[in-house]
C-alpha atoms as a PDB file:
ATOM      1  CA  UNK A   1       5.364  -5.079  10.952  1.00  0.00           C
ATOM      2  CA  UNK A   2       7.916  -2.144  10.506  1.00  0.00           C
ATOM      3  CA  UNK A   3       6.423  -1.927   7.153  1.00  0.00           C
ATOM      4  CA  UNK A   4       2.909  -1.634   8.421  1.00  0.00           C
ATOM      5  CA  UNK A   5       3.812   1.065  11.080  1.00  0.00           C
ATOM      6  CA  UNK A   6       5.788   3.258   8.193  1.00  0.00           C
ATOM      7  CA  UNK A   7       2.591   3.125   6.705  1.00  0.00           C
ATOM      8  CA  UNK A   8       0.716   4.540   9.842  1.00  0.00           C
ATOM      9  CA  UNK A   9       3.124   7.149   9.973  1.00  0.00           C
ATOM     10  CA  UNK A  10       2.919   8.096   7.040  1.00  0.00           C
ATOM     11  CA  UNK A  11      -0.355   8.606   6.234  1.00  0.00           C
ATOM     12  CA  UNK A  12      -1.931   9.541   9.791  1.00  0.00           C
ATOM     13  CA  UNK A  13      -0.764  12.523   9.792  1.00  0.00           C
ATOM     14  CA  UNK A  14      -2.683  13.697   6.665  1.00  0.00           C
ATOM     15  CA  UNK A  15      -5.657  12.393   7.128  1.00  0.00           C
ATOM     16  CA  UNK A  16      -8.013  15.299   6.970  1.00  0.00           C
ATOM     17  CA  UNK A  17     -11.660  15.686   8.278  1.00  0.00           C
ATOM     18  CA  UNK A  18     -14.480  14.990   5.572  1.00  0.00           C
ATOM     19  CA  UNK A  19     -17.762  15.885   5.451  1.00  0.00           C
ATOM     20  CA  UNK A  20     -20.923  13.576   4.794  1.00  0.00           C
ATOM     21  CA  UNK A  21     -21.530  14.489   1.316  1.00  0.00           C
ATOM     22  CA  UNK A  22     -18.143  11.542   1.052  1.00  0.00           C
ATOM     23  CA  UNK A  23     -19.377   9.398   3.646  1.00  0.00           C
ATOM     24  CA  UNK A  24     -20.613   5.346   3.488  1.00  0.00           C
ATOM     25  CA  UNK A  25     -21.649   3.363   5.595  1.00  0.00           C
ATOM     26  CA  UNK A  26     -22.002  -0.843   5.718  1.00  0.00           C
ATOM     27  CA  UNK A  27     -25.882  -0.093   5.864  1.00  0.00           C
ATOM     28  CA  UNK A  28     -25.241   0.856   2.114  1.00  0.00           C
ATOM     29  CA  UNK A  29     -23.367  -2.250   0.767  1.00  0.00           C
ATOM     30  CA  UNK A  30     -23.904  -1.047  -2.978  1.00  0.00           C
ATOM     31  CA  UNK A  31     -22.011   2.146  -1.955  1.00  0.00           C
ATOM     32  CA  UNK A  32     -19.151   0.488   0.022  1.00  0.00           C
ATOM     33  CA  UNK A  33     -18.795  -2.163  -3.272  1.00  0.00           C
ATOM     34  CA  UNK A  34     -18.732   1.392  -5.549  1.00  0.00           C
ATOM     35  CA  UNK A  35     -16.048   3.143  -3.042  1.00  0.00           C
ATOM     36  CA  UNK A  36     -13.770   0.132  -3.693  1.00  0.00           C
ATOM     37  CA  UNK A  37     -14.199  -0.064  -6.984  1.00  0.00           C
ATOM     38  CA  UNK A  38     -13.812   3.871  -6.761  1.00  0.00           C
ATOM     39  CA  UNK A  39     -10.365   2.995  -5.437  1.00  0.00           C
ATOM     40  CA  UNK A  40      -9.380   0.507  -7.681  1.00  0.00           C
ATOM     41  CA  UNK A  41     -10.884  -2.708  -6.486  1.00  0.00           C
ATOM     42  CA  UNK A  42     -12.603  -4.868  -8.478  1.00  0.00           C
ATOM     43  CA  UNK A  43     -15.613  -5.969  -6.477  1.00  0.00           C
ATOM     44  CA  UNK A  44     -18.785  -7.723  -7.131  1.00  0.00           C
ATOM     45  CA  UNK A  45     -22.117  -8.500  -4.849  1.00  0.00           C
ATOM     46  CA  UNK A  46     -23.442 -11.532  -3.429  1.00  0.00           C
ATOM     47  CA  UNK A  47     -25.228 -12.383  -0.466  1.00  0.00           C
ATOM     48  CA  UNK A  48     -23.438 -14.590   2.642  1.00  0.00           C
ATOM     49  CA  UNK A  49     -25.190 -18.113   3.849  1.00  0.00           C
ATOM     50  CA  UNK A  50     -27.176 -15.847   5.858  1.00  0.00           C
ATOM     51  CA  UNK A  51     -28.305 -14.038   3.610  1.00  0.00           C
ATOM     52  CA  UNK A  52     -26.625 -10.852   4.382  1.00  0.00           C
ATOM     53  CA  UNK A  53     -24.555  -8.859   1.391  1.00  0.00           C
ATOM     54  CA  UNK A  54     -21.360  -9.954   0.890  1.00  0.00           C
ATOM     55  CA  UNK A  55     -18.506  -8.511  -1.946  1.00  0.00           C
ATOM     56  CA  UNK A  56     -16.060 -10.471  -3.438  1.00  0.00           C
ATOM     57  CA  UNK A  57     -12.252  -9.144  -4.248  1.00  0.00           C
ATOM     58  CA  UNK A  58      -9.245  -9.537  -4.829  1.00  0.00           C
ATOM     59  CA  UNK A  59      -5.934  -7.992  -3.227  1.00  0.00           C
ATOM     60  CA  UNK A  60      -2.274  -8.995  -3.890  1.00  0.00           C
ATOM     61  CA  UNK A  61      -2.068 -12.853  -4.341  1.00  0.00           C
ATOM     62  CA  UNK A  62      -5.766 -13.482  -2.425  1.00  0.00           C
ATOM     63  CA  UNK A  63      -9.319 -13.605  -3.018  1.00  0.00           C
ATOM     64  CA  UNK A  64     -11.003 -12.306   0.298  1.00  0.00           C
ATOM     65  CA  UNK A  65     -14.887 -11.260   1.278  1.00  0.00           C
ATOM     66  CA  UNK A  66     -16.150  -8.431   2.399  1.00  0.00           C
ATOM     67  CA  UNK A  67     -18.828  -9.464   5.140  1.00  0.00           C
ATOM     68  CA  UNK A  68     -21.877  -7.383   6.331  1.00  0.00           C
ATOM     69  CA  UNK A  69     -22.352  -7.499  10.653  1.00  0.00           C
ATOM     70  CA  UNK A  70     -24.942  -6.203  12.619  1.00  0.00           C
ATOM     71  CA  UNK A  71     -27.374  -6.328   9.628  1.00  0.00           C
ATOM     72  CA  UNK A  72     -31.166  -6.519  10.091  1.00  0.00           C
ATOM     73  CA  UNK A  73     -32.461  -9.140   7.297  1.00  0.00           C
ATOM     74  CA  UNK A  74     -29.753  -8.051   5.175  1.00  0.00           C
ATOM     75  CA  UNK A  75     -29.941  -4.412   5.760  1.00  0.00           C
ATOM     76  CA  UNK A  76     -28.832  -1.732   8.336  1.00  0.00           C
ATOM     77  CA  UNK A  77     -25.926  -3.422   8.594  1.00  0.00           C
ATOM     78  CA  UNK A  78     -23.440  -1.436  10.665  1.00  0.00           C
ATOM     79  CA  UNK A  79     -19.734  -2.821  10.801  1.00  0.00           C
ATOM     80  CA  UNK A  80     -17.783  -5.523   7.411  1.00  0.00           C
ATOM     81  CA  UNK A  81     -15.058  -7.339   7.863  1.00  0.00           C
ATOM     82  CA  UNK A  82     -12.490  -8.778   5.258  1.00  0.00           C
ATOM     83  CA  UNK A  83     -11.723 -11.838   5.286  1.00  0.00           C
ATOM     84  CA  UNK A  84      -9.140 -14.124   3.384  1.00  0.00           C
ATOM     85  CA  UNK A  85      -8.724 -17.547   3.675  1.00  0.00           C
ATOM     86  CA  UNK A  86      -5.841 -20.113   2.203  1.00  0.00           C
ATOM     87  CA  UNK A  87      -5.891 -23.859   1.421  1.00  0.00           C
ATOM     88  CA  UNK A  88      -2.564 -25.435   2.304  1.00  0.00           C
ATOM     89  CA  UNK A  89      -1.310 -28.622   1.014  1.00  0.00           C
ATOM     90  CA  UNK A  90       0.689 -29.112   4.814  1.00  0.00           C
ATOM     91  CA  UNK A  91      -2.162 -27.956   7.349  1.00  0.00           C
ATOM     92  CA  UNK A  92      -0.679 -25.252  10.204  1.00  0.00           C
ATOM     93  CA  UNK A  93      -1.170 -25.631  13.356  1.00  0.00           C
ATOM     94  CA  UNK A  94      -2.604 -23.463  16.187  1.00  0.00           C
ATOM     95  CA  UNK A  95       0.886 -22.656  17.963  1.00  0.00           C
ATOM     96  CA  UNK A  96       2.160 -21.140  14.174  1.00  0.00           C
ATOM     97  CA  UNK A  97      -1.091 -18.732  13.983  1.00  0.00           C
ATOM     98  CA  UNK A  98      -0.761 -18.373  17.570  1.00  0.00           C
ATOM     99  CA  UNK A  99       2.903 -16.499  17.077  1.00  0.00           C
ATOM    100  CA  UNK A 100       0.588 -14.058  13.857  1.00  0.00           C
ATOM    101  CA  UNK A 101      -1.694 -12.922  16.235  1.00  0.00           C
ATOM    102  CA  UNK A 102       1.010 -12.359  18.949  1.00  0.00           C
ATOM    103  CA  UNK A 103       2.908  -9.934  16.431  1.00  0.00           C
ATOM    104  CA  UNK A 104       0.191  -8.415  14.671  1.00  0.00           C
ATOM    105  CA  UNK A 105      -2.738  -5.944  16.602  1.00  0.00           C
ATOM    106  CA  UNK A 106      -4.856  -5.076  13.928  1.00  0.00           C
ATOM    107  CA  UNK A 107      -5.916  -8.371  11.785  1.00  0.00           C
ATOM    108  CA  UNK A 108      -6.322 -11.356  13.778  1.00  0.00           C
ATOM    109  CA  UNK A 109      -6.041 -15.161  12.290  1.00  0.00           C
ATOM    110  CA  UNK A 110      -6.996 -18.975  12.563  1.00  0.00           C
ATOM    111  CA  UNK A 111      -6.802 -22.119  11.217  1.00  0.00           C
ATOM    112  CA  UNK A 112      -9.872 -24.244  10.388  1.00  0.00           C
ATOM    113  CA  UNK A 113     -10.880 -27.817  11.558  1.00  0.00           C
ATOM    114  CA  UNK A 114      -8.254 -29.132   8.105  1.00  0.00           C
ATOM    115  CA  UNK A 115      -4.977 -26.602   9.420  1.00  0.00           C
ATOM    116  CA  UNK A 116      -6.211 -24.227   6.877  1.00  0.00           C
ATOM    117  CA  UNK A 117      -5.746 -20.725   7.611  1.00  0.00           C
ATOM    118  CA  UNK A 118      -7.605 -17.227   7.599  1.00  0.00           C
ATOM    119  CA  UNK A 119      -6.772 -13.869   8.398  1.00  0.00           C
ATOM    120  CA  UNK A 120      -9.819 -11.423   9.043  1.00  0.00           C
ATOM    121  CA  UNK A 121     -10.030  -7.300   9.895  1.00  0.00           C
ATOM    122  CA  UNK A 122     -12.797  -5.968  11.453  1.00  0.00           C
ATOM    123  CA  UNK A 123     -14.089  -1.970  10.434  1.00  0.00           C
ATOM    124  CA  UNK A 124     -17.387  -0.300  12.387  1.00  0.00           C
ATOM    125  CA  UNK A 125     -19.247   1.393   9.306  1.00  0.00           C
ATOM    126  CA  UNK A 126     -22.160   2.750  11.800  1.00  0.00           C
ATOM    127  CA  UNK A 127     -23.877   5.405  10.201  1.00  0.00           C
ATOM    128  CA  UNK A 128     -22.943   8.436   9.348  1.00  0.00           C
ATOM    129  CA  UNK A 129     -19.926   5.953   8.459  1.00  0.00           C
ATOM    130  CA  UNK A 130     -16.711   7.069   6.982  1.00  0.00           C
ATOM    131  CA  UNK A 131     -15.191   8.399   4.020  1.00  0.00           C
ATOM    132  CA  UNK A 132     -14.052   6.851   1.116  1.00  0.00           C
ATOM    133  CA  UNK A 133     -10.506   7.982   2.005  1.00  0.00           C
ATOM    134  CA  UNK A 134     -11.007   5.990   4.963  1.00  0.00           C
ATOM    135  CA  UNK A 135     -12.173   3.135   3.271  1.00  0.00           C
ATOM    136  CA  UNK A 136      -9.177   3.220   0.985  1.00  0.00           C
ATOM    137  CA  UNK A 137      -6.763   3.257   3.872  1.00  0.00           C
ATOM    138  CA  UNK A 138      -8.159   0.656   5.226  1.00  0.00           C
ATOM    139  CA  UNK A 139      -7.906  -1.439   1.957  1.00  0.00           C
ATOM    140  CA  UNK A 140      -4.785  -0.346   1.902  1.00  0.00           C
ATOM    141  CA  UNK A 141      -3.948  -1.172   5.305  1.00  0.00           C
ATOM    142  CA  UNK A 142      -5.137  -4.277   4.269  1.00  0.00           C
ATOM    143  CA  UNK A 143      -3.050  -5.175   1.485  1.00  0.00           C
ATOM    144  CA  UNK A 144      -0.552  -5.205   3.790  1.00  0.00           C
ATOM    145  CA  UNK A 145      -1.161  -7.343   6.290  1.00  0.00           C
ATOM    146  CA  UNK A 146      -2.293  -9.904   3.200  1.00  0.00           C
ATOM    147  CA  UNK A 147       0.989  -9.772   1.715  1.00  0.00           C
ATOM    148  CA  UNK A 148       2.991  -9.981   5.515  1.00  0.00           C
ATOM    149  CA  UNK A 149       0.432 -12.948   6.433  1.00  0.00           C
ATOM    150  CA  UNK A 150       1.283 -14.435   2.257  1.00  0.00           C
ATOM    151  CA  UNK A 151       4.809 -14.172   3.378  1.00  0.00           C
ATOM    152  CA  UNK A 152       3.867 -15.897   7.380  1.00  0.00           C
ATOM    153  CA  UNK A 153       2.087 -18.781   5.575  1.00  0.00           C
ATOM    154  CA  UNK A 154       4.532 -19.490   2.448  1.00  0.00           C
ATOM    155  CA  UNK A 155       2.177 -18.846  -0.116  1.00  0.00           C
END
């Protein structure tokens, strides 16, 4: 967590006000996939059981999905979320991802109905959306709490 908040510190005070010509937005899931892979990402587009867009990645030691909310039949979409989930050979309980989400504010986690667990981040995309220096800051921000919730979960 110290790690995480050096990281705030750090960059926060740069950040610098951007105009829309560098802005995306989740109701433009081609140009969110193309910011990451802008950044260094390598991404690629499906569609979620729903039907909405959905972009797999990869970051540090995990596979995780970028999800489309808010979406009207698959488009207009106005917030993602990344999510990463782990299959365990021991299953975790509850109390264990209980004591994650007690330490850590901005990614929150579970375990399934098998003790596997998943750690997820929520980011509002509403248009006019945010820049792609956002974006990476968030992936960034990301990477982070993968690696800390890697380390939580022994993987």
């Amino acid at each position: 967590m110290k790690k995480l908040l050096t990281v705030l510190a750090t960059v926060a005070p740069i950040a610098t006000p951007v105009f829309a010509q560098n802005m995306i937005s989740a109701s433009d899931p081609e140009g969110v996939m193309r910011a990451m892979q802008q950044v260094g990402y390598l991404a690629t587009m499906g569609v979620d059981d729903l039907g909405d867009p959905k972009i797999s990645s990869k970051v540090s030691e995990s596979n995780f999905s970028v999800y489309f909310y808010g979406c009207n039949n698959g488009t207009e979409c106005t917030s993602i979320q990344f999510s990463s989930g782990y299959d365990l050979e021991v299953p975790m309980n509850a109390k264990r991802i209980n004591d994650w989400n007690r330490e850590n504010r901005f990614a929150r986690a579970f375990v399934d109905d098998t003790g596997d667990p998943f750690i997820r981040m929520d980011i509002v995309m509403a248009p006019p959306g945010v820049s792609v220096e956002s974006l990476e800051f968030d992936l960034d921000f990301w990477r982070i709490l993968v690696e800390d919730f890697e380390d939580f979960i022994d993987w």
